[in-house]
Protein backbone atom coordinates (compact mmCIF):
# COMPACT_ATOMS: atom_id res chain seq x y z
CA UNK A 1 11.94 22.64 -14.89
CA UNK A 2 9.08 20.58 -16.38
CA UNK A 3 6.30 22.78 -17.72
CA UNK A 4 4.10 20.12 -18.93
CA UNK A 5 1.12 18.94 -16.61
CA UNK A 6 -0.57 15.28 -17.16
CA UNK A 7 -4.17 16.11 -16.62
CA UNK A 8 -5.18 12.63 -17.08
CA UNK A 9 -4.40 11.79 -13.38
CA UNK A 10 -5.16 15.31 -11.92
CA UNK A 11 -7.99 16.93 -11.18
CA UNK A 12 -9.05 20.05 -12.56
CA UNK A 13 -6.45 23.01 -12.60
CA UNK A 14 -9.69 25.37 -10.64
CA UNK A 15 -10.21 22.69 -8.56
CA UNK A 16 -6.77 22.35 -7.74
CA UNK A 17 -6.40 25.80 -7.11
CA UNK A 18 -9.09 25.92 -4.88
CA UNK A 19 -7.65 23.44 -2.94
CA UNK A 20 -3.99 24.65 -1.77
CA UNK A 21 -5.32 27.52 -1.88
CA UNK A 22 -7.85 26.66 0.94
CA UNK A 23 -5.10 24.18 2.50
CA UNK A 24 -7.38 21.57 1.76
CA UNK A 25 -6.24 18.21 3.20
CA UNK A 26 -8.84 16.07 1.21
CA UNK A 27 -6.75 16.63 -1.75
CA UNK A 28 -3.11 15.57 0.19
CA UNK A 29 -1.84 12.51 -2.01
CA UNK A 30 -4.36 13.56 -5.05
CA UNK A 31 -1.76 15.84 -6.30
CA UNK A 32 1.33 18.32 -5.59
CA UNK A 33 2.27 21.85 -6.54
CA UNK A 34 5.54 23.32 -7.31
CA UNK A 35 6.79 26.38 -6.86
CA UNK A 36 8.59 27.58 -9.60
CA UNK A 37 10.20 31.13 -7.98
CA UNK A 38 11.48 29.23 -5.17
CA UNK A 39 11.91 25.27 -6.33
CA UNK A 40 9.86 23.53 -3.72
CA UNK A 41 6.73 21.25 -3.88
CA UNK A 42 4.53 21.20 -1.28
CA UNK A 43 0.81 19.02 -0.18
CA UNK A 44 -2.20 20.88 -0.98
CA UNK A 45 -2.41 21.21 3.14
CA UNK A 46 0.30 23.07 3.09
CA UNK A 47 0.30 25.91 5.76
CA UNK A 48 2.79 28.10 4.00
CA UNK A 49 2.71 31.59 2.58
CA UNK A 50 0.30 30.88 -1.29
CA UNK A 51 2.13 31.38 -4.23
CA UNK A 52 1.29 32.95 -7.14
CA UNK A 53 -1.35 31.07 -9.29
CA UNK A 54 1.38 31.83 -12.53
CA UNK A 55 4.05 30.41 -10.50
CA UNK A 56 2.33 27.55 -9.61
CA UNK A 57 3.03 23.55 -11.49
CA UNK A 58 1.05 20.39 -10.66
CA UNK A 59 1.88 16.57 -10.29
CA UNK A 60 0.34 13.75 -9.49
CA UNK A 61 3.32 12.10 -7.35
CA UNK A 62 6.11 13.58 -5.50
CA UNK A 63 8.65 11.53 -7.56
CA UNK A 64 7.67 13.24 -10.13
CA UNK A 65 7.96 16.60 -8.65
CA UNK A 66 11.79 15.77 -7.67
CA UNK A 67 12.42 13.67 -10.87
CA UNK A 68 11.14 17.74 -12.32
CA UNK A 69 13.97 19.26 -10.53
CA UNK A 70 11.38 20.73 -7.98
CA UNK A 71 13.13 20.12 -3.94
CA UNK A 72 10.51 18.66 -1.27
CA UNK A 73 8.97 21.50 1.88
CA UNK A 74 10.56 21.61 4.70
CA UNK A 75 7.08 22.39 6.34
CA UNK A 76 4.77 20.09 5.23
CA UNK A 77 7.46 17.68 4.03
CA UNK A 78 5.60 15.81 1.55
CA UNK A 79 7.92 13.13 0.98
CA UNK A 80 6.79 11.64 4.25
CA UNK A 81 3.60 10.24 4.62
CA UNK A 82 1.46 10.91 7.68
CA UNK A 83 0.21 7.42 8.03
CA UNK A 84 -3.85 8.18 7.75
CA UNK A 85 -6.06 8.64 4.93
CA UNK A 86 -8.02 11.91 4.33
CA UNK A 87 -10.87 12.01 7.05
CA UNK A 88 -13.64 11.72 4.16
CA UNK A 89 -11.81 8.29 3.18
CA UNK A 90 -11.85 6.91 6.43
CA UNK A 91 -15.15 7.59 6.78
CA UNK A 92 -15.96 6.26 3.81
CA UNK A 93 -14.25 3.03 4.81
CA UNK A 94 -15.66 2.67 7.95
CA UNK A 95 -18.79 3.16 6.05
CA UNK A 96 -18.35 0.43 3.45
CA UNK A 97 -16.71 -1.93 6.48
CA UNK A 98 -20.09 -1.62 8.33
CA UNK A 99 -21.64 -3.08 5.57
CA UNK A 100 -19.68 -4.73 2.82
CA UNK A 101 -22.32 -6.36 0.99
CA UNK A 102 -24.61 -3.11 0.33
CA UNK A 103 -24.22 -1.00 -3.15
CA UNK A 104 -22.41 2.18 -3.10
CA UNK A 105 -23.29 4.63 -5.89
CA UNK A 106 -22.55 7.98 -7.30
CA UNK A 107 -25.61 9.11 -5.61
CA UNK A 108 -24.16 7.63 -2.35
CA UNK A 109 -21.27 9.77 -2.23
CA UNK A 110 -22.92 12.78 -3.10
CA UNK A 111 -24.80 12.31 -0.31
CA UNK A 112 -21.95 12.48 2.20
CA UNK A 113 -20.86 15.36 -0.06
CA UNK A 114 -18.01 13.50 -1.77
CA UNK A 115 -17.63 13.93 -5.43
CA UNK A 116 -17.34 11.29 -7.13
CA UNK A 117 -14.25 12.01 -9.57
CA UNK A 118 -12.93 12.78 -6.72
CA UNK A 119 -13.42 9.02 -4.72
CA UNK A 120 -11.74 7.25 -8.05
CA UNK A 121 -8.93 9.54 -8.46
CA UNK A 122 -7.94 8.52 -4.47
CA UNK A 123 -8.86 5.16 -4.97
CA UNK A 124 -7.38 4.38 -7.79
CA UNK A 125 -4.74 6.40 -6.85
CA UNK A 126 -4.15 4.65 -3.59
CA UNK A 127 -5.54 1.33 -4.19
CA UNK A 128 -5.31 0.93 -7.16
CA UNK A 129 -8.65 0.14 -8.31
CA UNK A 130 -11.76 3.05 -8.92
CA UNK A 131 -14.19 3.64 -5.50
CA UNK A 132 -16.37 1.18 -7.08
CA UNK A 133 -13.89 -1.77 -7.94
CA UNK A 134 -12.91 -1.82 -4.25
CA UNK A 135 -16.69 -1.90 -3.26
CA UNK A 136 -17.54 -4.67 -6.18
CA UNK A 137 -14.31 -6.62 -4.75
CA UNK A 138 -15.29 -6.15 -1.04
CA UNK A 139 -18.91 -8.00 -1.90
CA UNK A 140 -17.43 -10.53 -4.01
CA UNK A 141 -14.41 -11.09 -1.46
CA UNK A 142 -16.96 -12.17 1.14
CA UNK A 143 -19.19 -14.11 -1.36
CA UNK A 144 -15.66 -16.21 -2.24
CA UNK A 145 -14.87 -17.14 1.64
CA UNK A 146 -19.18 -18.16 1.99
CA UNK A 147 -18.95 -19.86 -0.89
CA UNK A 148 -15.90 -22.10 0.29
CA UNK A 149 -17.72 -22.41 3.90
CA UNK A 150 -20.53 -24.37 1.86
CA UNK A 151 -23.14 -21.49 1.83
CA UNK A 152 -25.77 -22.01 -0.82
CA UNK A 153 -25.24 -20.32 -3.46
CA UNK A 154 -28.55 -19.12 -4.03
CA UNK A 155 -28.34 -17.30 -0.69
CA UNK A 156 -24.98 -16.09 -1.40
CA UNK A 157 -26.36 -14.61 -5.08
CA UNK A 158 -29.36 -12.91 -3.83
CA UNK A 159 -27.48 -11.65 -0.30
CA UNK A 160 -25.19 -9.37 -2.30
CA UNK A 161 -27.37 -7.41 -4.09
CA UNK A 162 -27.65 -9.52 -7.70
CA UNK A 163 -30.50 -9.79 -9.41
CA UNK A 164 -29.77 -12.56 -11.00
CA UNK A 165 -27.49 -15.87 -10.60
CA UNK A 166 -26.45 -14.76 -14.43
CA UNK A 167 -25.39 -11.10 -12.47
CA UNK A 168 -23.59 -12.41 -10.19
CA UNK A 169 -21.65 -15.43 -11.97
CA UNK A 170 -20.73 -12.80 -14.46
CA UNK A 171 -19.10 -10.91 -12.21
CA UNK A 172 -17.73 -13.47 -9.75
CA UNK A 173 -15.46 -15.03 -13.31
CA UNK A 174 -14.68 -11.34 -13.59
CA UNK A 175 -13.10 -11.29 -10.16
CA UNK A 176 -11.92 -15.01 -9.30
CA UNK A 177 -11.50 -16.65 -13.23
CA UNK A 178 -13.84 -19.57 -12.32
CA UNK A 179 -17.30 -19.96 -11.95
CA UNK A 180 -18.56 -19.84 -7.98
CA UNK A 181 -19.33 -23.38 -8.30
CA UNK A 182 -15.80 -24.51 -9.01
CA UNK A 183 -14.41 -22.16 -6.52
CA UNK A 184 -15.33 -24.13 -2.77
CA UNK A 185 -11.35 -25.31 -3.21
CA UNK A 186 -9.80 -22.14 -4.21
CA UNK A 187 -8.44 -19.35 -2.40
CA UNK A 188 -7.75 -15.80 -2.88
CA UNK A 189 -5.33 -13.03 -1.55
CA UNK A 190 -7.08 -10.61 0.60
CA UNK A 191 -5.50 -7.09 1.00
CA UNK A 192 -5.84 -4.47 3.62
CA UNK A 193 -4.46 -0.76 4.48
CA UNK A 194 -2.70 -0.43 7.56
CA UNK A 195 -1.81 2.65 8.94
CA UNK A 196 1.64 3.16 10.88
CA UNK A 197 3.82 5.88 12.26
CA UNK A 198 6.16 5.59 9.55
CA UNK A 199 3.02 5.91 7.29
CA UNK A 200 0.78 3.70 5.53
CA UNK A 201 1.72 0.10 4.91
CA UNK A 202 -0.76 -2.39 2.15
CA UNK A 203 -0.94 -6.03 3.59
CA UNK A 204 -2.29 -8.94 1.45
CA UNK A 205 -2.74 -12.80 3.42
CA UNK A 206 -3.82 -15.85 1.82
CA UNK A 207 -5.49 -18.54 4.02
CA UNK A 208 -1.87 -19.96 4.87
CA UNK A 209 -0.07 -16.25 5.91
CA UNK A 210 0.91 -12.75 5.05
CA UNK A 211 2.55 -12.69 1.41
CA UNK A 212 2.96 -9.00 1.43
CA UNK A 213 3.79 -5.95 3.12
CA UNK A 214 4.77 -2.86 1.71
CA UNK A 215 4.64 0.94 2.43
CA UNK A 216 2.10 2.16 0.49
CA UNK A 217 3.94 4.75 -1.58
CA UNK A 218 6.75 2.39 -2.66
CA UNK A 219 7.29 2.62 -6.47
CA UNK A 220 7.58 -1.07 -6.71
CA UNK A 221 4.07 -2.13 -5.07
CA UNK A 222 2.35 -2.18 -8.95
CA UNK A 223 5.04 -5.13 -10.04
CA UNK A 224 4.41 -6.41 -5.89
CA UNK A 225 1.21 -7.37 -6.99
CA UNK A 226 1.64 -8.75 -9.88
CA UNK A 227 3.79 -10.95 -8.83
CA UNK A 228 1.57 -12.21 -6.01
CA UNK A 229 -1.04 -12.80 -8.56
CA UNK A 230 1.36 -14.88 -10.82
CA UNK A 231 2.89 -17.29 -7.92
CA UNK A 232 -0.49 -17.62 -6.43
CA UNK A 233 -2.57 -17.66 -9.52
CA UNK A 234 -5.02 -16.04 -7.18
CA UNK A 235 -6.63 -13.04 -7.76
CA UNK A 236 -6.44 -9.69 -5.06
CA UNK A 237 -9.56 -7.99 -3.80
CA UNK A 238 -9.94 -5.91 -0.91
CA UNK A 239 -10.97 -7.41 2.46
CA UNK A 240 -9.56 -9.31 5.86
CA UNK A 241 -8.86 -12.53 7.00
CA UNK A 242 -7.18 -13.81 10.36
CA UNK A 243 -3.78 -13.54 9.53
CA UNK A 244 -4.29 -9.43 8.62
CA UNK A 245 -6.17 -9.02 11.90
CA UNK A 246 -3.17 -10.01 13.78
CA UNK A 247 -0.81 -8.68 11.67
CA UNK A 248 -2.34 -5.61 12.57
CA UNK A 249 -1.75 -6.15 16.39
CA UNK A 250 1.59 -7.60 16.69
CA UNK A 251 2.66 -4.28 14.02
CA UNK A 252 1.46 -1.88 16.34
CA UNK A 253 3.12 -3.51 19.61
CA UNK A 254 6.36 -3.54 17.02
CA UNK A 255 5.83 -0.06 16.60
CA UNK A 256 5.09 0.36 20.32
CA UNK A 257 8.47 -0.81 20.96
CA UNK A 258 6.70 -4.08 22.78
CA UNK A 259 7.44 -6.50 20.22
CA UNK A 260 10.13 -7.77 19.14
CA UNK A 261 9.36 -10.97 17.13
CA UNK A 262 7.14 -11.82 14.89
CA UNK A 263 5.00 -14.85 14.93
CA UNK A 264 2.37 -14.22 12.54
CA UNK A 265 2.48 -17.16 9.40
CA UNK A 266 4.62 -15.79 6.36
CA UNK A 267 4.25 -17.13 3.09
CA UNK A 268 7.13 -15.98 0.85
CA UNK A 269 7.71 -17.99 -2.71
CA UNK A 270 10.86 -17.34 -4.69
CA UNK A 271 13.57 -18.77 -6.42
CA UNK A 272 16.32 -20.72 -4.50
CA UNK A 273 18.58 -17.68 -3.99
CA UNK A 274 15.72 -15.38 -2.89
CA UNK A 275 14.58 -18.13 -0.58
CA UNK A 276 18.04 -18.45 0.59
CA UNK A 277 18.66 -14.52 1.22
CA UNK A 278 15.07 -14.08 2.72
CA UNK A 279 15.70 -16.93 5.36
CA UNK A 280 19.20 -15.19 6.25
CA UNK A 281 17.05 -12.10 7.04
CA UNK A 282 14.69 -13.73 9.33
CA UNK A 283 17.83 -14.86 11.64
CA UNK A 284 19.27 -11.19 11.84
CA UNK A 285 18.13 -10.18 15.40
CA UNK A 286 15.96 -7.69 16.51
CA UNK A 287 18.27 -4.50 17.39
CA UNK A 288 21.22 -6.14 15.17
CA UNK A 289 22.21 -5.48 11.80
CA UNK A 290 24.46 -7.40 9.08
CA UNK A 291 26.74 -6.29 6.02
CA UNK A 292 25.98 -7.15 2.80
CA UNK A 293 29.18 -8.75 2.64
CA UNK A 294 28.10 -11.45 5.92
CA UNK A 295 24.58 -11.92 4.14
CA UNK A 296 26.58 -13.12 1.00
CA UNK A 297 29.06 -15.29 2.99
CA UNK A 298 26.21 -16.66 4.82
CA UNK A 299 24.57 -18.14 1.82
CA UNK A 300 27.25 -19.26 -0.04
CA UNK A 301 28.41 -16.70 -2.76
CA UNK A 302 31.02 -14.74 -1.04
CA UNK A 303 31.67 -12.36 -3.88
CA UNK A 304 27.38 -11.80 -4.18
CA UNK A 305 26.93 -8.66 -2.51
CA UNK A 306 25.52 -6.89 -5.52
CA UNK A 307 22.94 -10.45 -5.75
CA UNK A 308 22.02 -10.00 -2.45
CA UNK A 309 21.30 -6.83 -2.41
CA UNK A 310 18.99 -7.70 -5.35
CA UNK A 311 16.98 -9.81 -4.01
CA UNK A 312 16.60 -7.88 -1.06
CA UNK A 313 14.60 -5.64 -2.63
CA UNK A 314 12.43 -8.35 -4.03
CA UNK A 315 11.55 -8.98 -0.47
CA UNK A 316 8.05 -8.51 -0.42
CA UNK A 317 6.90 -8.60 3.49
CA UNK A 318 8.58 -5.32 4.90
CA UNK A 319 9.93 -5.34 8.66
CA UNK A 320 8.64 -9.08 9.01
CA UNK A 321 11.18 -10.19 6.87
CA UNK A 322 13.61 -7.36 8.04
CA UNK A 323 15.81 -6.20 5.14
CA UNK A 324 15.96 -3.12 6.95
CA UNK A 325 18.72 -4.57 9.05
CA UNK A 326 21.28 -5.72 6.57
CA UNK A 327 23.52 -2.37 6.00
CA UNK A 328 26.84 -1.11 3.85
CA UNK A 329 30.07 -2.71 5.42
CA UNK A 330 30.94 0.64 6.37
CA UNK A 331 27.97 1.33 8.50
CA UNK A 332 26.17 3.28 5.86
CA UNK A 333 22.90 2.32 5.33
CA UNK A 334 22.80 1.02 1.93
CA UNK A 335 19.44 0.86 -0.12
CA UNK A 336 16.02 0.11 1.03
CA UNK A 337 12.76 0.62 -0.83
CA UNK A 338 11.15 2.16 1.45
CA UNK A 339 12.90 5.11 1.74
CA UNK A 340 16.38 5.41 3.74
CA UNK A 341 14.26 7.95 6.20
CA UNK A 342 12.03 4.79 7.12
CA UNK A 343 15.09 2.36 7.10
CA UNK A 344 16.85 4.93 10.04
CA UNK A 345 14.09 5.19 11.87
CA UNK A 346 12.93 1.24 11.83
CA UNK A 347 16.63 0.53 13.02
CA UNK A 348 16.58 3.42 15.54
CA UNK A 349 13.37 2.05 16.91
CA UNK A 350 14.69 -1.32 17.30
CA UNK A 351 17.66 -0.09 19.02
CA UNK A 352 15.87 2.05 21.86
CA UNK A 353 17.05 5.76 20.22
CA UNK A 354 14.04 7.83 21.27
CA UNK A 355 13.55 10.87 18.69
């Protein structure tokens, strides 16, 4: 097994330490230890018997632990994720949500008692962007959307904490690529973290529709993005918009079992084929399933299983556009980015088995 620790996405080894060995939840997707006298990785949180610290390996993902050899807990199963954030994260959301515009410092978070090593790790981690890139984008986010309502720009300058119009123009061509003058016809992708049974999901809208949803651990979210950014020449910072807001309700009466259609705007660029395949997928109904084999029939490469397959995992709006529900010929379940786990229980859901 892999002996050989990258610190540069880890926290300390001590602090580590301290923290499975107090089953410290704080630290659950920060990083994972292995056990190397009995081959399984486990969440900090982990309520098991503590190993030794000499038998002890870190990593900052579980695919790495398994891609080490190491075999996921059967008691804290850490290849599932639990669908919430850390309790000092959500507070520290719900904090920055109260107030978006306001400046969060490092002396900030060490008054709620959160290091703040600890805050970028997560965030950049999980959002990929430090604690105060998601803040910076959250102010300038809401600046972009007064801005294109016809707000002064004086008002919107000196209402998000700059001191100057030279401050805040800097860092508004940071964000957007254009001066806030030139920006009243532009638009930008807003993204948002939605929590789920089936665990965390990252939603991004423009002002036309959702253009992504993805579970937030899927390997693939990284090249997501920056794909959105290249179709939409747009740039992605934190924040809400209408179409998120009820993405977020008809998801949870999906979940609920109460839903069974979407009608939420999509917005889904793509090549001709992808367009074709992901337009196949929205027909599949809700409880039903299709072969790989139909899908390719359907549009118009019989022998493109292997192409459709393809560009079903390009889809980038999870259980909207349901690739969940195309399957092997044989009834096997196939692929699905997500995780196969997910893809069972998303078609056990839609077909009424209660687990």
């Amino acid at each position: 097994m892999n002996t050989q620790i990258d610190q540069r996405n880890l926290p300390s080894v001590k602090e580590m330490e301290r923290a499975y060995k107090q089953s410290d939840g704080s630290y659950d997707g920060i990083f994972y230890l292995a056990v190397k006298s009995t081959g399984v990785f486990c969440r900090p949180s982990c309520s098991a018997r503590k190993p030794l610290t000499k038998n002890v390996e870190y990593y900052s993902s579980a695919r790495e632990a398994v891609f080490a050899g190491y075999r996921p807990c059967k008691r804290c199963l850490p290849l599932e994720a639990h669908g919430t954030p850390p309790e000092w994260v959500s507070k520290l959301l719900g904090l920055i949500e109260e107030n978006p515009t306001a400046r969060y410092n490092d002396s900030f978070l060490r008054s709620l008692k959160i290091d703040p090593a600890r805050a970028r790790r997560y965030f950049l981690k999980n959002y990929n962007m430090t604690f105060q890139a998601y803040c910076r984008g959250r102010r300038l986010g809401i600046s972009f959307e007064q801005i294109r309502n016809g707000k002064d720009l004086d008002d919107v300058a000196l209402g998000h904490g700059y001191e100057s119009h030279s401050g805040f123009r800097d860092a508004f061509v940071k964000t957007f690529g254009k001066p806030p003058g030139k920006s009243k016809a532009s638009d930008c992708i807003v993204s948002a973290w939605i929590e789920s049974p089936m665990g965390p999901l990252v939603a991004a809208a423009t002002e036309k529709g959702i253009c992504l949803l993805e579970f937030s651990d899927r390997r693939m979210l990284d090249a997501q993005f920056a794909t959105l950014r290249k179709l939409f020449k747009s740039p992605i910072v934190p924040g809400e918009n209408e179409h998120i807001k009820r993405l977020r309700d008809e998801l949870k009466k999906y979940f609920n079992g109460t839903l069974k259609q979407f009608t939420i705007p999509i917005v889904f660029p793509g090549s001709q084929f992808q367009q074709k395949v992901w337009n196949e997928l929205l027909k599949i109904e809700y409880g039903e399933t299709k072969s790989y084999e139909e899908m390719a029939k359907n549009v118009g490469v019989p022998k493109g299983q292997r192409a459709v397959g393809h560009a079903n995992g390009l889809n980038r709006i999870a259980i909207v556009i349901p690739c969940h529900r195309v399957v092997n010929k044989n009834g096997n379940l196939g692929g699905y980015g997500g995780g196969l786990w997910r893809k069972q229980r998303l078609l056990e859901l839609e077909q009424g088995i209660q687990k």
